[in-house]
N, C-alpha and C. Protein backbone atom coordinates (compact mmCIF):
# COMPACT_ATOMS: atom_id res chain seq x y z
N UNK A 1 119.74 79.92 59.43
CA UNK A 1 119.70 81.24 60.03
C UNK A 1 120.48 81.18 61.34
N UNK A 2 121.14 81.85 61.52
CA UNK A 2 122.39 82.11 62.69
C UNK A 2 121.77 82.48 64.04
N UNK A 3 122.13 82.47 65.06
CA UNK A 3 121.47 83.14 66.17
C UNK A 3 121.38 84.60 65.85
N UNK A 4 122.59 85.19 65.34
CA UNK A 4 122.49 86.54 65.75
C UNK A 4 121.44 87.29 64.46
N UNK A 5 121.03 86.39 63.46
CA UNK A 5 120.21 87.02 62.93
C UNK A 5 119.04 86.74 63.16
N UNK A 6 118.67 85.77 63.86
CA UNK A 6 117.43 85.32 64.36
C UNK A 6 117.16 86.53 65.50
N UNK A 7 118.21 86.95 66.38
CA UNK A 7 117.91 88.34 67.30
C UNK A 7 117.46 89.09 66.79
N UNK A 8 118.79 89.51 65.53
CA UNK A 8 118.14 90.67 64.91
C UNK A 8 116.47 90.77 64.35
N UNK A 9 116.18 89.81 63.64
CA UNK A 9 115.14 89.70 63.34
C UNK A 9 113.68 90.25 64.23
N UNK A 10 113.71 89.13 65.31
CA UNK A 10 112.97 89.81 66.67
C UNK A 10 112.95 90.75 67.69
N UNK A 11 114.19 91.51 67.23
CA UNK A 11 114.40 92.85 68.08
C UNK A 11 113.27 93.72 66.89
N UNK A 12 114.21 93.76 65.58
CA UNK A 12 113.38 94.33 64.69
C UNK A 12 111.82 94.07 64.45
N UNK A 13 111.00 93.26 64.85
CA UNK A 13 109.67 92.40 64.84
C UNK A 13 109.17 94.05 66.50
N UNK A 14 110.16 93.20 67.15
CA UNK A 14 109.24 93.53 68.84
C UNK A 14 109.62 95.57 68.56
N UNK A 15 110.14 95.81 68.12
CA UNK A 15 110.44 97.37 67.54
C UNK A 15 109.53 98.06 66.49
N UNK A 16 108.93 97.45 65.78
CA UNK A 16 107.78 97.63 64.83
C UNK A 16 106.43 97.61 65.75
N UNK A 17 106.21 96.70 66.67
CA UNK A 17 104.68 96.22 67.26
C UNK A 17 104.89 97.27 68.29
N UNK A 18 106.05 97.89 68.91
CA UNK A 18 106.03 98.68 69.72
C UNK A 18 105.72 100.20 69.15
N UNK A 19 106.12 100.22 68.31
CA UNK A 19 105.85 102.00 67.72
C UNK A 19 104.13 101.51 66.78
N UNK A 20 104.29 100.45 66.75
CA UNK A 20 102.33 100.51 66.48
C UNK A 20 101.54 100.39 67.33
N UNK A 21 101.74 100.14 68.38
CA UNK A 21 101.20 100.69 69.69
C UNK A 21 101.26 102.21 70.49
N UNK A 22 102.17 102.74 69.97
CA UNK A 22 101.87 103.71 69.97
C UNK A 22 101.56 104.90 69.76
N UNK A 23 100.91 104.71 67.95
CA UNK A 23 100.14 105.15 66.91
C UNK A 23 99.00 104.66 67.32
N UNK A 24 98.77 103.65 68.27
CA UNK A 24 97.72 103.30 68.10
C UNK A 24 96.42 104.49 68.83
N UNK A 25 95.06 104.20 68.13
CA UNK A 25 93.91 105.17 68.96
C UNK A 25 93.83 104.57 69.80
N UNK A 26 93.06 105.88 70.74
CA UNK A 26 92.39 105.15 72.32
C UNK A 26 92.24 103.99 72.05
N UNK A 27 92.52 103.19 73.24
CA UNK A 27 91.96 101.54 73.89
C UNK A 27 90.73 101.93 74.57
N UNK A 28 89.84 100.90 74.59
CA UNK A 28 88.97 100.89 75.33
C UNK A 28 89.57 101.06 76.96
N UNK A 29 90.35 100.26 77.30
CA UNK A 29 90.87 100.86 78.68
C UNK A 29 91.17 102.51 78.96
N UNK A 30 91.69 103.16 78.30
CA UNK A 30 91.89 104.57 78.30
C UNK A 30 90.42 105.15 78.27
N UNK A 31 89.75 104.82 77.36
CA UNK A 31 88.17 105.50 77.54
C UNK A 31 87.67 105.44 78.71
N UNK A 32 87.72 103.87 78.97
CA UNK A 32 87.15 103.10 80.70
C UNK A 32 87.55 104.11 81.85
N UNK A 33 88.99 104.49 81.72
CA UNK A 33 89.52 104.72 83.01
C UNK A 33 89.03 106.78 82.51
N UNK A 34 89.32 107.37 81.59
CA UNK A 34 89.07 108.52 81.66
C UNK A 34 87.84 109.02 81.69
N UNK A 35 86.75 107.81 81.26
CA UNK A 35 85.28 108.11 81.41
C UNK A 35 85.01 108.22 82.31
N UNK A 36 85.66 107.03 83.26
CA UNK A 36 85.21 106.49 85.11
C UNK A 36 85.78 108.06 85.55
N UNK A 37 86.80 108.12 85.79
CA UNK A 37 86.92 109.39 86.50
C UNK A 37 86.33 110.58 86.35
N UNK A 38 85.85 111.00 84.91
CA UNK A 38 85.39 112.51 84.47
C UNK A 38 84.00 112.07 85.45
N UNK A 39 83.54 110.66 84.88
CA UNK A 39 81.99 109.81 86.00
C UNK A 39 81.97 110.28 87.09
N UNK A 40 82.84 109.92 88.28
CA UNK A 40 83.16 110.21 89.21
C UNK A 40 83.46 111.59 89.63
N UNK A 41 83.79 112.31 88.97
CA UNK A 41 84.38 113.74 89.43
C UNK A 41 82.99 114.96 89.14
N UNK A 42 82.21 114.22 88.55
CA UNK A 42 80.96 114.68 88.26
C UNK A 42 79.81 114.53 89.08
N UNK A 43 79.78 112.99 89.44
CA UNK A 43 78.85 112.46 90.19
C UNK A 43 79.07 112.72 91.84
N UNK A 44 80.09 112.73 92.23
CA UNK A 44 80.72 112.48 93.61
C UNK A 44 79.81 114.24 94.23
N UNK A 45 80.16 115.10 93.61
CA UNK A 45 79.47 116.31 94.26
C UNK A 45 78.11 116.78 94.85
N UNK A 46 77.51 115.88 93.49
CA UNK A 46 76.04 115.74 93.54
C UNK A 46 75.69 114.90 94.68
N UNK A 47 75.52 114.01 94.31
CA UNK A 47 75.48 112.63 95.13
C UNK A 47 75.92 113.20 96.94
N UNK A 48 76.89 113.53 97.02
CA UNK A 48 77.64 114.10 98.40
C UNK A 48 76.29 115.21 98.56
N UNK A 49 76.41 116.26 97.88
CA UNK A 49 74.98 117.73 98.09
C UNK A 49 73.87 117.57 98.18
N UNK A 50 73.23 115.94 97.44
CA UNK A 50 71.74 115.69 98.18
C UNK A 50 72.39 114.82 99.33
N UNK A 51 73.05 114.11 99.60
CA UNK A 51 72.67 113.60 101.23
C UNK A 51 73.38 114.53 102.25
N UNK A 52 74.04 115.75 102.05
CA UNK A 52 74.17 116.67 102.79
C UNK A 52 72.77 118.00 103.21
N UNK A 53 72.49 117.63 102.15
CA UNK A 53 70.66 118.97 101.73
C UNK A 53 69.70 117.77 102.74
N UNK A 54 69.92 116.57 102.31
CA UNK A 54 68.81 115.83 103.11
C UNK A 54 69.01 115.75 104.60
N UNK A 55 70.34 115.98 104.94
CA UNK A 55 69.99 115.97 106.36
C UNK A 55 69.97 117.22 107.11
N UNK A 56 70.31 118.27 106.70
CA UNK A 56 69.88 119.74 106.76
C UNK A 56 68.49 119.95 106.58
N UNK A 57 67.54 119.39 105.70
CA UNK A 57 66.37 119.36 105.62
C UNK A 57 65.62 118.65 106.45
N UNK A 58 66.24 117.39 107.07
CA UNK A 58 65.95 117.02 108.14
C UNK A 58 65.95 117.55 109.62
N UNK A 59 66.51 118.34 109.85
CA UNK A 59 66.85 118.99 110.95
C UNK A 59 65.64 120.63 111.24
N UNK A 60 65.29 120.51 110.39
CA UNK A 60 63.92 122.14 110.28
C UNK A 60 62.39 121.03 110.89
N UNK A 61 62.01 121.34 111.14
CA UNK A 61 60.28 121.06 111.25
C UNK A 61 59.69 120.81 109.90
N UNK A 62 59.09 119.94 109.83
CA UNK A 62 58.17 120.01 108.53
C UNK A 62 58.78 119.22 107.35
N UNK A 63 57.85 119.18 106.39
CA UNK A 63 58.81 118.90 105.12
C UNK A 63 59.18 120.12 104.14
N UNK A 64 60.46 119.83 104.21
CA UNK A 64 61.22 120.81 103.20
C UNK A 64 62.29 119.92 102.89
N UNK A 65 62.46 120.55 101.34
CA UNK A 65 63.62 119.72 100.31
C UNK A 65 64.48 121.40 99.98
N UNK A 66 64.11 122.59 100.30
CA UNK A 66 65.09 123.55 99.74
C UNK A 66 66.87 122.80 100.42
N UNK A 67 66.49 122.83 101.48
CA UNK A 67 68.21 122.46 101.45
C UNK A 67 68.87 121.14 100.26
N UNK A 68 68.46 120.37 99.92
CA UNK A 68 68.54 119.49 99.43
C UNK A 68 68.64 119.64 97.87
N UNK A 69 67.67 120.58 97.04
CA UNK A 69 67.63 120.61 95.65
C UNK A 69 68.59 121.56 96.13
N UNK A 70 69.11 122.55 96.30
CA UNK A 70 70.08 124.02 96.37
C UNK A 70 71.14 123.21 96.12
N UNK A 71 71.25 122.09 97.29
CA UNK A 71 72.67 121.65 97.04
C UNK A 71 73.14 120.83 96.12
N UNK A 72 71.47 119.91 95.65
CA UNK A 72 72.60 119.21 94.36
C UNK A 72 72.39 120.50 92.94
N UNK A 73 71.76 121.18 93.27
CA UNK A 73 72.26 122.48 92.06
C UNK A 73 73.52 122.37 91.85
N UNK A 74 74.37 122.95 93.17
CA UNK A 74 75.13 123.18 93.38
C UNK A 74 76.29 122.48 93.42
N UNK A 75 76.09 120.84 93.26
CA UNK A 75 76.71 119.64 93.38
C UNK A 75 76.97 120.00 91.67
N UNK A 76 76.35 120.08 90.95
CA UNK A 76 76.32 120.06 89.46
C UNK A 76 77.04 121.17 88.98
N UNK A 77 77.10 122.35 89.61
CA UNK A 77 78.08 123.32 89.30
C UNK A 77 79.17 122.62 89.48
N UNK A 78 79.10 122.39 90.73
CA UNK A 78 80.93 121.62 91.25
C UNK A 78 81.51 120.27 90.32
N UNK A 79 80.77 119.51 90.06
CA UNK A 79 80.80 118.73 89.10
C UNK A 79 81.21 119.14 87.64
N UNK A 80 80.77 119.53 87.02
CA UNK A 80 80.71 120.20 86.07
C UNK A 80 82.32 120.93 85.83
N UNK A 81 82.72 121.58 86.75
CA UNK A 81 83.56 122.56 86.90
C UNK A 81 84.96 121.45 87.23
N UNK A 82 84.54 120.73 87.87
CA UNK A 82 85.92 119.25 88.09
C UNK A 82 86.21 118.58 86.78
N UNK A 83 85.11 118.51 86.54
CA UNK A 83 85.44 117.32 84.58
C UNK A 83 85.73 118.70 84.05
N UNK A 84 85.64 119.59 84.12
CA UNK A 84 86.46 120.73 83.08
C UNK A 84 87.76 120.59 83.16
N UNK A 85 87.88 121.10 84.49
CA UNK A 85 89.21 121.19 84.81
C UNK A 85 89.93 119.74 84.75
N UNK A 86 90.00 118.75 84.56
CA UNK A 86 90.33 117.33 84.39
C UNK A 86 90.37 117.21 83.07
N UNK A 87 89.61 117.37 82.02
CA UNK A 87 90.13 117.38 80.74
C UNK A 87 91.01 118.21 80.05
N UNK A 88 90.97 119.78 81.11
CA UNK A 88 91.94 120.94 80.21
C UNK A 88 93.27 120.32 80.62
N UNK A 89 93.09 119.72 81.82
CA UNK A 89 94.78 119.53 82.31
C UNK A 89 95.04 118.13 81.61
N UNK A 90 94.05 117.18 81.28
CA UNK A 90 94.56 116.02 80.24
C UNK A 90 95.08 116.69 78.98
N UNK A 91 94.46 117.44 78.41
CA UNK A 91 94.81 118.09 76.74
C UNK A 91 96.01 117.93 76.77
């Protein structure tokens, strides 16, 4: 076998594994990284709206949690509304 058909050969080889890669389904990395973020874009609001409610609730006399549940309500709207918008613009 000649050099130049031994190229050909492995151009043609590395040209096949390349277009089956990209037939290929999700990788677990693609899940990882689009799960982590929708994770994150979900969680980050919440998480941020109770320790913002908790220290607003801290600041009144007494015990009170209204500032605190209102806001992670409200963390969950915002959440919610980010992984939407993050998957319509992936589609």
């Amino acid at each position: 076998m000649s050099d130049r058909d031994r190229l050909l050969e492995d151009t043609a080889r590395d040209v096949r594994r390349l277009q089956a890669r990209e037939r290929a389904p999700a990788t677990w990395a693609g899940i990882a990284f689009y799960g982590g973020t929708v994770g994150l874009l979900f969680v980050v609001p919440i998480v941020g709206g109770a320790y913002l409610g908790r220290w607003l609730d801290s600041l009144s006399a007494g015990y009170s949690v209204r500032w605190t549940v209102s806001l992670i309500v409200l963390g969950i709207a915002l959440g919610a509304y980010n992984a939407y918008l993050f998957m319509k613009q992936r589609r």
